[in-house]
Every structure is written in structure tokens, then in C-alpha cells.
Protein backbone atom coordinates (compact mmCIF):
# COMPACT_ATOMS: atom_id res chain seq x y z
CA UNK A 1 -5.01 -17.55 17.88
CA UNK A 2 -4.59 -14.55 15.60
CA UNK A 3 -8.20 -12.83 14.50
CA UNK A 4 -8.51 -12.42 11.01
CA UNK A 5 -9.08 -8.56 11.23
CA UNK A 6 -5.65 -8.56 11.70
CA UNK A 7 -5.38 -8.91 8.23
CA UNK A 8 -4.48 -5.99 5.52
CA UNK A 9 -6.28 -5.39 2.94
CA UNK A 10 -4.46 -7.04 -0.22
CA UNK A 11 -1.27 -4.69 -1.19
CA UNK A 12 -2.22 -4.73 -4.99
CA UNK A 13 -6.31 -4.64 -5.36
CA UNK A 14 -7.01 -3.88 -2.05
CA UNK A 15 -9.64 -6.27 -1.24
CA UNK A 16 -10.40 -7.39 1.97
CA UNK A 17 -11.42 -10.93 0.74
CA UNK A 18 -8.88 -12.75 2.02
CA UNK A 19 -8.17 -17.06 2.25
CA UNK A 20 -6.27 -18.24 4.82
CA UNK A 21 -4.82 -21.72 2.60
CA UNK A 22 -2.60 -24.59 4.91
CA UNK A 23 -1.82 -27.97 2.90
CA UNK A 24 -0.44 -29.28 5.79
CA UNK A 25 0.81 -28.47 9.34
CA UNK A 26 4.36 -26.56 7.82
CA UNK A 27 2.37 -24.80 4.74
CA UNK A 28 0.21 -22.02 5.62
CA UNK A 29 0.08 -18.97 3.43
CA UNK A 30 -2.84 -16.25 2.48
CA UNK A 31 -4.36 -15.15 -0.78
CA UNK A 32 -6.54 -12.51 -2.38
CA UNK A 33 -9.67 -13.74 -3.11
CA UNK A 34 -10.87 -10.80 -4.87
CA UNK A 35 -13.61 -12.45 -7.52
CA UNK A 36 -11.37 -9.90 -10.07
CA UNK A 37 -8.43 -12.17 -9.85
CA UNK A 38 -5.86 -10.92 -8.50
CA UNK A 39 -4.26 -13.82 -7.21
CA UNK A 40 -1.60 -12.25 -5.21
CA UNK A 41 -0.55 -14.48 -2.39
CA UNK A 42 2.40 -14.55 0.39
CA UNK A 43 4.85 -17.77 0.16
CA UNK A 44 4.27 -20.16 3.17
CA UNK A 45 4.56 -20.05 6.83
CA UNK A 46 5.20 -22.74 9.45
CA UNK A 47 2.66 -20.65 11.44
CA UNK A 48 -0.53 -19.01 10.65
CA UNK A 49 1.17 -15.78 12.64
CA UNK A 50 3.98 -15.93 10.11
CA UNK A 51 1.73 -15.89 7.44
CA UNK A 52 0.04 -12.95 8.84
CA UNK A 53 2.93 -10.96 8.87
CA UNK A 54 4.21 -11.75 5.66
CA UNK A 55 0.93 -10.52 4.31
CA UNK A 56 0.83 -7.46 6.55
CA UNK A 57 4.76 -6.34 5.30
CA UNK A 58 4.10 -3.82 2.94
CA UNK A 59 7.16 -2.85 0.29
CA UNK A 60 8.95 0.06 0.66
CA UNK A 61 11.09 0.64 -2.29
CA UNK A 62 11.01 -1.93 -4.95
CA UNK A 63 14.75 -1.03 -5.61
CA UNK A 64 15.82 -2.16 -2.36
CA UNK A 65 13.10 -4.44 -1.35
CA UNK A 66 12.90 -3.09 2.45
CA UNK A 67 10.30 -4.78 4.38
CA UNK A 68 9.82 -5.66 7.89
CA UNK A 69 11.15 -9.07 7.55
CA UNK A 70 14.07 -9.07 5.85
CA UNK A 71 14.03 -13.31 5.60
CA UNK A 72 11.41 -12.88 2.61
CA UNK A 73 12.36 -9.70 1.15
CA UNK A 74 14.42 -11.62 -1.98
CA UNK A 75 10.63 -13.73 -2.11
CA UNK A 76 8.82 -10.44 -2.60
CA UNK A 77 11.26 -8.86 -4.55
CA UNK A 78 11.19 -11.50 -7.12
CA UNK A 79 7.52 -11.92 -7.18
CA UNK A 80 6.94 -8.25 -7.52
CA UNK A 81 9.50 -8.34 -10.95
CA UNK A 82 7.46 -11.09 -12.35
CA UNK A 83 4.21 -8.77 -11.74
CA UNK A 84 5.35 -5.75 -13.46
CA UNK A 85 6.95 -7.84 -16.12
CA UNK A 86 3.46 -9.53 -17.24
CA UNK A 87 2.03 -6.54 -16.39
CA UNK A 88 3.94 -4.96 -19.00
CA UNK A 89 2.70 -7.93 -22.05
């Protein structure tokens, strides 16, 4: 079992608040759970380790979207345009 102090801190707010959210066996996935709102969240996991790491990959370059896993870099890459674009309203 992974320890939770694996866990980043969140890669837009930095909190350290994190939930660790599984609807069913095949969908696990973290969140922020900074009271502020931040709401930033990794897509799901079949395994809480996958999860982990998806919150732990860190973007590099927006442009290019390099991360550790390149299987969700188009995921991250996309949410990180809708960010910046409401972030812009």
C-alpha cells in the first residue's frame, strides 16, 4: 500500500490537503481539498499507485506537455488550457 506522504503538494495552490476519491474498484483519482477551492484533480486510475503518480507528474512546458507519463500528457494538457482560459474571464 502506498503512504499518503507520498503525495505532492497540489501543483496549482500548493496545499497539502489532499482526497484520495475511488467510485468503484477501476476509478480512483485525487483532488485538492484546499477549503479555497481549487478543485484541481488528476483523471482516474485503475490503481491507487497510478493515481499517485499522475498527481506527483509535474508539467514541464505547457507547449509540449512533457511529463513523466506520457499516456496522460494530452489529459493534462487539455485541462491545463481550460484553466488558463477561465482564468483569463
Amino acid at each position: 500500500m502506498m503512504a499518503m506522504d507520498e503525495l505532492s503538494s497540489c501543483p496549482f495552490c500548493g496545499s497539502t490537503k489532499v482526497n484520495v476519491c475511488q467510485t468503484n474498484a477501476r476509478a480512483i483519482w485525487i483532488e485538492c481539498a484546499n477549503a479555497d477551492g481549487c478543485n484541481a484533480q488528476t483523471g482516474s486510475s485503475n490503481t491507487l499507485r497510478g493515481a499517485v503518480k499522475r498527481w506527483n507528474s509535474r508539467v514541464t512546458n505547457v507547449a509540449t506537455a512533457t511529463v513523466a507519463e506520457n499516456d496522460h500528457a494530452d489529459f493534462i494538457t487539455r485541462d491545463l488550457r481550460k484553466w488558463r482560459s477561465e482564468a483569463k474571464r
